[in-house]
N, C-alpha and C. Protein backbone atom coordinates (compact mmCIF):
# COMPACT_ATOMS: atom_id res chain seq x y z
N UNK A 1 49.29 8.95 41.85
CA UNK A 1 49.93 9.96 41.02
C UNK A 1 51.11 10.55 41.80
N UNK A 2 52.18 10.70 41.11
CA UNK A 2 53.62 11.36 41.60
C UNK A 2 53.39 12.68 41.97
N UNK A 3 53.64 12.96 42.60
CA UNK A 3 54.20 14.70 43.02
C UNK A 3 55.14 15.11 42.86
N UNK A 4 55.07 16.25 41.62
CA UNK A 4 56.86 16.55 41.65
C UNK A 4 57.60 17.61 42.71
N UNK A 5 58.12 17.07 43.20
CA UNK A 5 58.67 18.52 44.14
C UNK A 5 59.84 19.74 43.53
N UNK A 6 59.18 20.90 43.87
CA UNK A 6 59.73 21.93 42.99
C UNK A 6 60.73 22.29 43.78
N UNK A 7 61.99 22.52 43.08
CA UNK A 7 63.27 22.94 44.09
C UNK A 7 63.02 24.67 43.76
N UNK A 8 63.31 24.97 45.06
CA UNK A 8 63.37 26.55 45.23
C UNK A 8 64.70 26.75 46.39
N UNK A 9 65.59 27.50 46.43
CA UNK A 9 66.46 27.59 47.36
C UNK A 9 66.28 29.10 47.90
N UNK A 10 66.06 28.85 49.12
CA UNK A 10 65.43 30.07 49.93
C UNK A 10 66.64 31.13 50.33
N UNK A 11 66.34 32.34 50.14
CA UNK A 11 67.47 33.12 50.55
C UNK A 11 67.42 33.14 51.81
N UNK A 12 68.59 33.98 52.12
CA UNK A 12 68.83 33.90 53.97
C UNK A 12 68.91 34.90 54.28
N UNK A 13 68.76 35.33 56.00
CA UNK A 13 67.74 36.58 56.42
C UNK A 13 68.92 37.78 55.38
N UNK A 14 69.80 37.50 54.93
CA UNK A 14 71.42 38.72 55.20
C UNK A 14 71.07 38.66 53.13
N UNK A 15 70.65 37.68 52.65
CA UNK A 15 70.29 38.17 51.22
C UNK A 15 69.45 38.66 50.94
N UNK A 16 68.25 38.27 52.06
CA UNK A 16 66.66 39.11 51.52
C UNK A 16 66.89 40.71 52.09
N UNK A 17 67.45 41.48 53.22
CA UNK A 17 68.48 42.20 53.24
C UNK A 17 68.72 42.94 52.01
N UNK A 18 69.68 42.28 51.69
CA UNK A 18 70.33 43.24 50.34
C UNK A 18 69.77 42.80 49.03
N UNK A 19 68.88 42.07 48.93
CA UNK A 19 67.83 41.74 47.72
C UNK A 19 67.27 43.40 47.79
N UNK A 20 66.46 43.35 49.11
CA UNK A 20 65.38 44.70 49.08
C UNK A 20 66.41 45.88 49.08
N UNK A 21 67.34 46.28 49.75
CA UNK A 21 68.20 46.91 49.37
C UNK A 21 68.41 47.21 48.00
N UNK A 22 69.22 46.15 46.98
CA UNK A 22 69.58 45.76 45.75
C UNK A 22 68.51 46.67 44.94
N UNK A 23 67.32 46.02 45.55
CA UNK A 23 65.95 46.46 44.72
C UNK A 23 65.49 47.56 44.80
N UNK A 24 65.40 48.47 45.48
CA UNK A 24 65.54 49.76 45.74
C UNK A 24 66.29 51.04 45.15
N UNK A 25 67.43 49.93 44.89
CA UNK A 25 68.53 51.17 44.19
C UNK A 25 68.10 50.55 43.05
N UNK A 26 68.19 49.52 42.43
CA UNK A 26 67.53 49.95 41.15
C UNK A 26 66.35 50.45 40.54
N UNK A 27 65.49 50.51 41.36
CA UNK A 27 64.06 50.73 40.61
C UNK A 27 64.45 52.46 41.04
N UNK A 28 65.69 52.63 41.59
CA UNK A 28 65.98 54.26 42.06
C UNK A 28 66.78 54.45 40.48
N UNK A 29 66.92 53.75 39.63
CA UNK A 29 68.03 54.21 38.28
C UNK A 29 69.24 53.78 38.84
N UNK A 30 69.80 53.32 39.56
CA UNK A 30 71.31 52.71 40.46
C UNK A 30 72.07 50.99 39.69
N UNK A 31 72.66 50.91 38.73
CA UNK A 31 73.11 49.48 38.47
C UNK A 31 73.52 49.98 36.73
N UNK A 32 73.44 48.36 36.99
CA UNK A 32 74.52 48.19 35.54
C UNK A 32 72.93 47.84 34.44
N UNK A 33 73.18 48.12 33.16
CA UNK A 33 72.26 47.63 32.21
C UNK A 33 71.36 46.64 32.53
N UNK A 34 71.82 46.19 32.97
CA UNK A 34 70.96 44.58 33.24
C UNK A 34 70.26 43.77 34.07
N UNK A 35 70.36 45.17 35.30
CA UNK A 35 69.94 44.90 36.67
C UNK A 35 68.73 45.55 36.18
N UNK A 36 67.38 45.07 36.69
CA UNK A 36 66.00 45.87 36.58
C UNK A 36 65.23 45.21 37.83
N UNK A 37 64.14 45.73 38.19
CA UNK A 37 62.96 45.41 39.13
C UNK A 37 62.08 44.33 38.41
N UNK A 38 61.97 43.44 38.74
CA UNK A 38 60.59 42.61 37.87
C UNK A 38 59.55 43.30 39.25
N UNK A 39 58.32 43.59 38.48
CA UNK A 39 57.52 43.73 39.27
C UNK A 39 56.33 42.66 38.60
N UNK A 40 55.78 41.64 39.85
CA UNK A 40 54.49 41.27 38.91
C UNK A 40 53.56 41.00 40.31
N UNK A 41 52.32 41.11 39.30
CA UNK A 41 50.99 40.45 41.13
C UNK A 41 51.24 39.45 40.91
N UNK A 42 50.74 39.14 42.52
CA UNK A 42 50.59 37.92 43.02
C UNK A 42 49.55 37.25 42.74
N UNK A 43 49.45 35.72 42.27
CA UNK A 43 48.43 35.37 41.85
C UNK A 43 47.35 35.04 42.97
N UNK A 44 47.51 35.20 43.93
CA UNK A 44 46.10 34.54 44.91
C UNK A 44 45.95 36.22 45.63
N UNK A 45 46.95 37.21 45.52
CA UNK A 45 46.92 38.57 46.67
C UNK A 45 46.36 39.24 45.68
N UNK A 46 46.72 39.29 44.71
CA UNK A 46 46.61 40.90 43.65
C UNK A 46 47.90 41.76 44.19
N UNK A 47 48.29 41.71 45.11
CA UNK A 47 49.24 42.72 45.24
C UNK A 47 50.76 42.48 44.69
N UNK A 48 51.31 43.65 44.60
CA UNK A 48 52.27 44.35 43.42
C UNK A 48 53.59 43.63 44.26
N UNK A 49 54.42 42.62 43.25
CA UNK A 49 55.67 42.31 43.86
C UNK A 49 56.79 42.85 43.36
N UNK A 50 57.97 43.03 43.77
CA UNK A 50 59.15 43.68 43.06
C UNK A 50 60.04 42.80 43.52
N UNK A 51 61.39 41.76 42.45
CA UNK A 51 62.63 41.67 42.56
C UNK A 51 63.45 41.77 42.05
N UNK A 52 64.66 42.26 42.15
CA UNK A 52 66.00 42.88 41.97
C UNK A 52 66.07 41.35 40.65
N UNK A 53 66.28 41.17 38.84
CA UNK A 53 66.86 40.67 38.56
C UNK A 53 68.07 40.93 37.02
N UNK A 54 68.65 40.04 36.82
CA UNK A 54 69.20 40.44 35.78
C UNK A 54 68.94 39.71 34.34
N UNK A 55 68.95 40.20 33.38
CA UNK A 55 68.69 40.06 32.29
C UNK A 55 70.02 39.78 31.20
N UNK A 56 69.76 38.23 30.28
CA UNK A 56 71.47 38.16 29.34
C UNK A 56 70.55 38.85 28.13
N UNK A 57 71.32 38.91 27.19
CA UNK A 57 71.01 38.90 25.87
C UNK A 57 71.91 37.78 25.24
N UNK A 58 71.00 37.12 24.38
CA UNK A 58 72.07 35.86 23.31
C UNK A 58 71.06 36.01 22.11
N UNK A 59 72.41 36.38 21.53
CA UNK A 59 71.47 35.81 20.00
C UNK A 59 70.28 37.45 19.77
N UNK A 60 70.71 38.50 19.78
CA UNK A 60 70.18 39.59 19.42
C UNK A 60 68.21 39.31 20.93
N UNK A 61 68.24 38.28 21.79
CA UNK A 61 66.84 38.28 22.64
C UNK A 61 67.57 38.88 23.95
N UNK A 62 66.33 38.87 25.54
CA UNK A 62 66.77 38.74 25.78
C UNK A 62 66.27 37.72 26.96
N UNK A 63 66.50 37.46 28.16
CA UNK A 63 66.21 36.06 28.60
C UNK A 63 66.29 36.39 30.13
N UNK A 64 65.23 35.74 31.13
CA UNK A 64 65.43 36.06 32.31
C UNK A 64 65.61 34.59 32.83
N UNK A 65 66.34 34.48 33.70
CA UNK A 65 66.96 33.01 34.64
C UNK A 65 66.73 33.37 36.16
N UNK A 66 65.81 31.87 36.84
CA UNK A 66 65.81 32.43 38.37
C UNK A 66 66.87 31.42 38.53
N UNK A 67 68.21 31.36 39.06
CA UNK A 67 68.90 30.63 39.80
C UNK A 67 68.17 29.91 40.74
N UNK A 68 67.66 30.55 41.57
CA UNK A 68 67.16 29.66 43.49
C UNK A 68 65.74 28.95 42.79
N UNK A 69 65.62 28.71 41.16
CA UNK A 69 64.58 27.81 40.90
C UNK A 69 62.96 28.31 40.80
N UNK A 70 62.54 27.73 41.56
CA UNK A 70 60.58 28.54 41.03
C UNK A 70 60.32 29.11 42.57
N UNK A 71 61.17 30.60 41.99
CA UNK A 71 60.61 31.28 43.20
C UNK A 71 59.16 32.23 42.79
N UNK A 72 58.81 32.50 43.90
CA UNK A 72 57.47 33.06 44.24
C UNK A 72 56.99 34.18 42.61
N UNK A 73 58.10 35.10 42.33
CA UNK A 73 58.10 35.62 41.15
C UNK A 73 57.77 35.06 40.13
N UNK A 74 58.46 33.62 40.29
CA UNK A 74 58.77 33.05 38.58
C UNK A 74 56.81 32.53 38.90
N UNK A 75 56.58 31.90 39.74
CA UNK A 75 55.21 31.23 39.59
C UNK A 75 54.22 32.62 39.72
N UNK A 76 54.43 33.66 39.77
CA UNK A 76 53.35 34.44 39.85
C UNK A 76 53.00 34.97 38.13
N UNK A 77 54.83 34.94 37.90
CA UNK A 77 54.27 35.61 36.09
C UNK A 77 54.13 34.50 35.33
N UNK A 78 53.92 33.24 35.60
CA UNK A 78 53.48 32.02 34.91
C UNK A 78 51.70 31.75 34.90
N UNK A 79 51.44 32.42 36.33
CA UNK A 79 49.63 32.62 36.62
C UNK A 79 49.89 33.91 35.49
N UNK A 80 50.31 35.22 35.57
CA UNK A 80 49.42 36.54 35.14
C UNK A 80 50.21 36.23 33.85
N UNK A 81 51.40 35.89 33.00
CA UNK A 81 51.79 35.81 31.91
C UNK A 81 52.56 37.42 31.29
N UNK A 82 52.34 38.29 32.85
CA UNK A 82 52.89 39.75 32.21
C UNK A 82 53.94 40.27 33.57
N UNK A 83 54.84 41.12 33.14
CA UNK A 83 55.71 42.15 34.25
C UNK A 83 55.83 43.19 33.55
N UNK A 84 56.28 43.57 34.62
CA UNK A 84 56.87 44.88 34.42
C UNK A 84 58.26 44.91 34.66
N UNK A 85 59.30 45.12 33.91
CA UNK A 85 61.11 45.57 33.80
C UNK A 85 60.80 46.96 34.44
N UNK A 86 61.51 47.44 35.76
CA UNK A 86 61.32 48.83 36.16
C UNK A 86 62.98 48.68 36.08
N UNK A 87 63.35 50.16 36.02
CA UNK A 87 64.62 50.67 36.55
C UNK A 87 64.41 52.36 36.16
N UNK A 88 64.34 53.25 37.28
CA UNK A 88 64.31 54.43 37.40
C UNK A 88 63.24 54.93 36.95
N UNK A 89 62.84 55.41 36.26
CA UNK A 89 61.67 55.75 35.67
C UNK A 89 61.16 55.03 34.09
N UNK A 90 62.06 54.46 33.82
CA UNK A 90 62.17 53.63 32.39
C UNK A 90 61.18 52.22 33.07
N UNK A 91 59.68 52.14 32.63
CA UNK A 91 59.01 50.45 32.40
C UNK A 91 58.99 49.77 31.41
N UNK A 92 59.16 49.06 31.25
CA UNK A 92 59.16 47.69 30.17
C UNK A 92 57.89 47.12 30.67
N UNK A 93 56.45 47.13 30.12
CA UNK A 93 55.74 46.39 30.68
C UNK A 93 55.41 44.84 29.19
N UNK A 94 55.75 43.85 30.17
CA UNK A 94 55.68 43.00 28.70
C UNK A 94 55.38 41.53 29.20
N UNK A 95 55.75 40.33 28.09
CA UNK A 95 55.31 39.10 28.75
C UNK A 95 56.42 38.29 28.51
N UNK A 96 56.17 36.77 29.44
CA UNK A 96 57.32 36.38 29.48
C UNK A 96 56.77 34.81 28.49
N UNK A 97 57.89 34.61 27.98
CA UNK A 97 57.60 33.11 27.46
C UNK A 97 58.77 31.90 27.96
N UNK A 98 58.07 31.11 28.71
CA UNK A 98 58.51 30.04 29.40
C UNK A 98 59.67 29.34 28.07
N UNK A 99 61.11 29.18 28.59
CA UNK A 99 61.95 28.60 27.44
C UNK A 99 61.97 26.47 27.70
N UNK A 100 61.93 26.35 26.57
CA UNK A 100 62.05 24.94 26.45
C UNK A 100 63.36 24.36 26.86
N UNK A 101 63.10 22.99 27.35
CA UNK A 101 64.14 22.22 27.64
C UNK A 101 65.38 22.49 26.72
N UNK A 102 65.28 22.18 25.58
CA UNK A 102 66.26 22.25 24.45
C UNK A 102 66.82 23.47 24.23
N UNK A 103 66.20 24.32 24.82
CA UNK A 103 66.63 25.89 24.28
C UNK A 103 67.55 26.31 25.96
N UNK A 104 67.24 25.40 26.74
CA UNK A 104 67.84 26.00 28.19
C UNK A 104 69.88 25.82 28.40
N UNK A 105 69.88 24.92 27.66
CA UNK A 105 71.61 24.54 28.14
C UNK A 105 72.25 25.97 27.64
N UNK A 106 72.59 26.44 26.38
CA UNK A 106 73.43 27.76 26.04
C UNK A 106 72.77 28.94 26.84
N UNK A 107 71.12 29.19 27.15
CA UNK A 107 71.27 29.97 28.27
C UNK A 107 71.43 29.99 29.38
N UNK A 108 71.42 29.21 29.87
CA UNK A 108 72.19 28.79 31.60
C UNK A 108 73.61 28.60 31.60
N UNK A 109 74.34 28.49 30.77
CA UNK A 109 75.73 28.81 30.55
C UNK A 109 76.00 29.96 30.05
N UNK A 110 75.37 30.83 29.05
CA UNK A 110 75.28 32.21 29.01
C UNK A 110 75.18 33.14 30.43
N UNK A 111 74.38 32.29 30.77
CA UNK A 111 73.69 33.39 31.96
C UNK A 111 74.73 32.90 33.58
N UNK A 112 75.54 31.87 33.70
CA UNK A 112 76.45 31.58 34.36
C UNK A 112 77.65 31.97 34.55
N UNK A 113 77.77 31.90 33.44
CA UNK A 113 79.17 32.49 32.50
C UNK A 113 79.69 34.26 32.57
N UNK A 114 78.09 34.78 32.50
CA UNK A 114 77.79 36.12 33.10
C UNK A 114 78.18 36.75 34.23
N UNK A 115 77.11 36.13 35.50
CA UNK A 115 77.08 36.52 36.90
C UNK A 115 77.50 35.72 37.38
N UNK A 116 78.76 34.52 36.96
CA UNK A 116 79.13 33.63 38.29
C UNK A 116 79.62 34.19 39.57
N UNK A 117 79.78 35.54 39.36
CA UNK A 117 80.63 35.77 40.76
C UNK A 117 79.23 35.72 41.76
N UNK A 118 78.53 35.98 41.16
CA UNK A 118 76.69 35.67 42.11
C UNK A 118 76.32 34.70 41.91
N UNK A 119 76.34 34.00 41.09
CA UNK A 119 74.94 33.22 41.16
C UNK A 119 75.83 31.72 41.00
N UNK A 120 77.60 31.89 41.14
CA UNK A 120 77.71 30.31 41.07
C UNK A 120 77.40 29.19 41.86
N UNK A 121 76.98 29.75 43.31
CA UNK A 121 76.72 29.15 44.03
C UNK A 121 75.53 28.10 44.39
N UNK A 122 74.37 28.62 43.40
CA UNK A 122 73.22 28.06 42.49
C UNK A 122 73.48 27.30 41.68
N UNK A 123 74.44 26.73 41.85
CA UNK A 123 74.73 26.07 40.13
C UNK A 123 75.54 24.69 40.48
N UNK A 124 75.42 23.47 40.15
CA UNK A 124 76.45 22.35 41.04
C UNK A 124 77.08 22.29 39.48
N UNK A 125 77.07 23.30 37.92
CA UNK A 125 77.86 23.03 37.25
C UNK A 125 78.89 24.43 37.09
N UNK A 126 80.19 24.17 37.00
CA UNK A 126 81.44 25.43 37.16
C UNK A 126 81.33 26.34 35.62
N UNK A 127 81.30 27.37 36.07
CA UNK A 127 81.19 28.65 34.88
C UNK A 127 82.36 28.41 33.89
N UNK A 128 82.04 28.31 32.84
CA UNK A 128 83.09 27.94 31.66
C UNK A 128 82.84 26.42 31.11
N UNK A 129 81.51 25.94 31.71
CA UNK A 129 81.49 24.61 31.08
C UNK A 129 80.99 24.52 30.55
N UNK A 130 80.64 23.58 29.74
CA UNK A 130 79.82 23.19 28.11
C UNK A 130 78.11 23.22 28.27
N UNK A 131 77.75 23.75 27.79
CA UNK A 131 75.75 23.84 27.59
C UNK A 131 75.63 22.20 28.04
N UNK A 132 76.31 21.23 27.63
CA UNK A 132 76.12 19.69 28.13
C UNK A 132 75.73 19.25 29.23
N UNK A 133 76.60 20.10 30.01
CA UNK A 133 76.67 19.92 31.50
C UNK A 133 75.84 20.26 32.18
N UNK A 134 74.73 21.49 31.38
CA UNK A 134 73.57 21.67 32.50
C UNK A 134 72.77 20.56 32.38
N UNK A 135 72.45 19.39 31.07
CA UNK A 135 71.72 18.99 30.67
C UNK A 135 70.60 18.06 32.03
N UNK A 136 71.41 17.75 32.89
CA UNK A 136 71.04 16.86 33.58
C UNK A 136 70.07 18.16 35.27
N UNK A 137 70.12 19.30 34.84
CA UNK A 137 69.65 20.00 36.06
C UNK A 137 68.48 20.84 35.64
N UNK A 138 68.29 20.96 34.38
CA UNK A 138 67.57 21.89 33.36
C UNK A 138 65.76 22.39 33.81
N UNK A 139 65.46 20.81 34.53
CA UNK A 139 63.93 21.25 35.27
C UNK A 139 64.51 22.01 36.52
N UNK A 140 65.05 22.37 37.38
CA UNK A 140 65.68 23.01 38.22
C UNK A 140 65.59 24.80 37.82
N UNK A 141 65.95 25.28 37.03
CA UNK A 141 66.21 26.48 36.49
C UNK A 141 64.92 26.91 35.39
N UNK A 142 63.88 27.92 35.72
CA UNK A 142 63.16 28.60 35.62
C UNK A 142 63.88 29.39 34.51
N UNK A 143 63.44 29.68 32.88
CA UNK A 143 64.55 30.35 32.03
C UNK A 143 63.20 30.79 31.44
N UNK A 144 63.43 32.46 31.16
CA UNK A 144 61.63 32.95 30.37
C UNK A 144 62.24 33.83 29.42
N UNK A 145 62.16 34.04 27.99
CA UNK A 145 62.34 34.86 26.44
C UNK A 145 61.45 36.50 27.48
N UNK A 146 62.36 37.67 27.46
CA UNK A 146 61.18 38.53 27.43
C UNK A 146 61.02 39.12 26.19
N UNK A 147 59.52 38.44 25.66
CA UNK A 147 58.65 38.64 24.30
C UNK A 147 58.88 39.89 23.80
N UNK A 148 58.45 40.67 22.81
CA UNK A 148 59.57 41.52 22.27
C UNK A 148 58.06 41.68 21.08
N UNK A 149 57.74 42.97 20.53
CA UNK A 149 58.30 44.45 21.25
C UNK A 149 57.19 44.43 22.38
N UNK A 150 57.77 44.89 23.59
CA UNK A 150 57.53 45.48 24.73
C UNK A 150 56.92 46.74 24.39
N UNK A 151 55.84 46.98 25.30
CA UNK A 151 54.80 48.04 25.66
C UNK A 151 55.99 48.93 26.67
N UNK A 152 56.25 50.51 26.35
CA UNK A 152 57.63 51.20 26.83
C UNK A 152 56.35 52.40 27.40
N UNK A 153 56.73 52.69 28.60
CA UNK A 153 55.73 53.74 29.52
C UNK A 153 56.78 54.10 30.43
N UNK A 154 56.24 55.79 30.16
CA UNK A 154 56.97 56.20 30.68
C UNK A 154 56.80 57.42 30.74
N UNK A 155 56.27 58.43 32.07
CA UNK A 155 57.23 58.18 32.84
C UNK A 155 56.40 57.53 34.05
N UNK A 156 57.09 56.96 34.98
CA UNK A 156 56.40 55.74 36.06
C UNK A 156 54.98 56.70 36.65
N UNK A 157 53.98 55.82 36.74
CA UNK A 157 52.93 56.67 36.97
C UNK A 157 52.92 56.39 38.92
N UNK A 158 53.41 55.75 39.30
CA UNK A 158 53.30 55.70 40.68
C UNK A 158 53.89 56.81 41.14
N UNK A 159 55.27 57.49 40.65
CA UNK A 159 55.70 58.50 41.14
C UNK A 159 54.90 60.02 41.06
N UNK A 160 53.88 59.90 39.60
CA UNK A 160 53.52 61.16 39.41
C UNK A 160 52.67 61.34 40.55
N UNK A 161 52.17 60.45 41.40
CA UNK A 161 51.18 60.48 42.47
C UNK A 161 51.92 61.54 43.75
């Protein structure tokens, strides 16, 4: 039997750095619309993870993309099937639904097209190119619908502590 090997591209000591940084000021209320905290457990720890990501909207949804592939996040809310969207005291606690092959090319060019000044470097296709062009990288890129309507709590109960 084949083994597929999962591409993940590891950040470096100077991004994980300003990831936790990044992540901090937002779950402080600090960013643009679209920046939020995913928080989800870990599936073998139980314990509580947080990363800095961003969120497109297409088509009235909206859609989360890991660039660096199936990182530790993306496989933890694929075990528990739930997160949490933090930013400031505003949670989104909700679930994610894994997007299909066919449904991935317009959002990975949506979502490229977006943050290339970040995330082109993740990408061996250039921002402004045709949904076509991802076609050939598409198991590579981790793309999840967040399911809709969302459970809205608030205000963060960790702080009232």
């Amino acid at each position: 039997m084949e083994q597929r090997h999962e591409l993940f591209r590891k950040p470096s000591s100077v991004e994980r750095v300003f990831n936790h940084i990044f992540g901090v000021c937002v779950s402080l209320g600090v960013g643009h619309d679209h920046n939020y905290s995913l928080q989800v457990r870990g599936r073998k720890s139980g314990r509580l993870y947080s990363t800095p990501v961003n969120w497109i909207e297409v088509n009235g949804r909206r859609y989360l993309v890991c660039p660096r592939g199936r990182a530790q996040w993306v496989r933890n809310a694929e075990a528990s099937g739930l997160v949490t969207l933090r930013r400031g005291s505003h949670r989104i606690e909700c679930s994610l639904r894994p997007v299909t092959d066919a449904e991935k090319p317009e959002l990975l060019k949506a979502y490229l097209d977006r943050f290339a000044s970040v995330v082109q470097r993740y990408f061996p296709v250039v921002a402004g190119s045709s949904p076509d062009a991802f076609k050939p990288y598409l198991d590579q890129y981790p793309v999840f619908e967040i399911e809709t309507p969302p459970r809205q709590v608030s205000p963060d109960p960790q702080r009232a502590s």
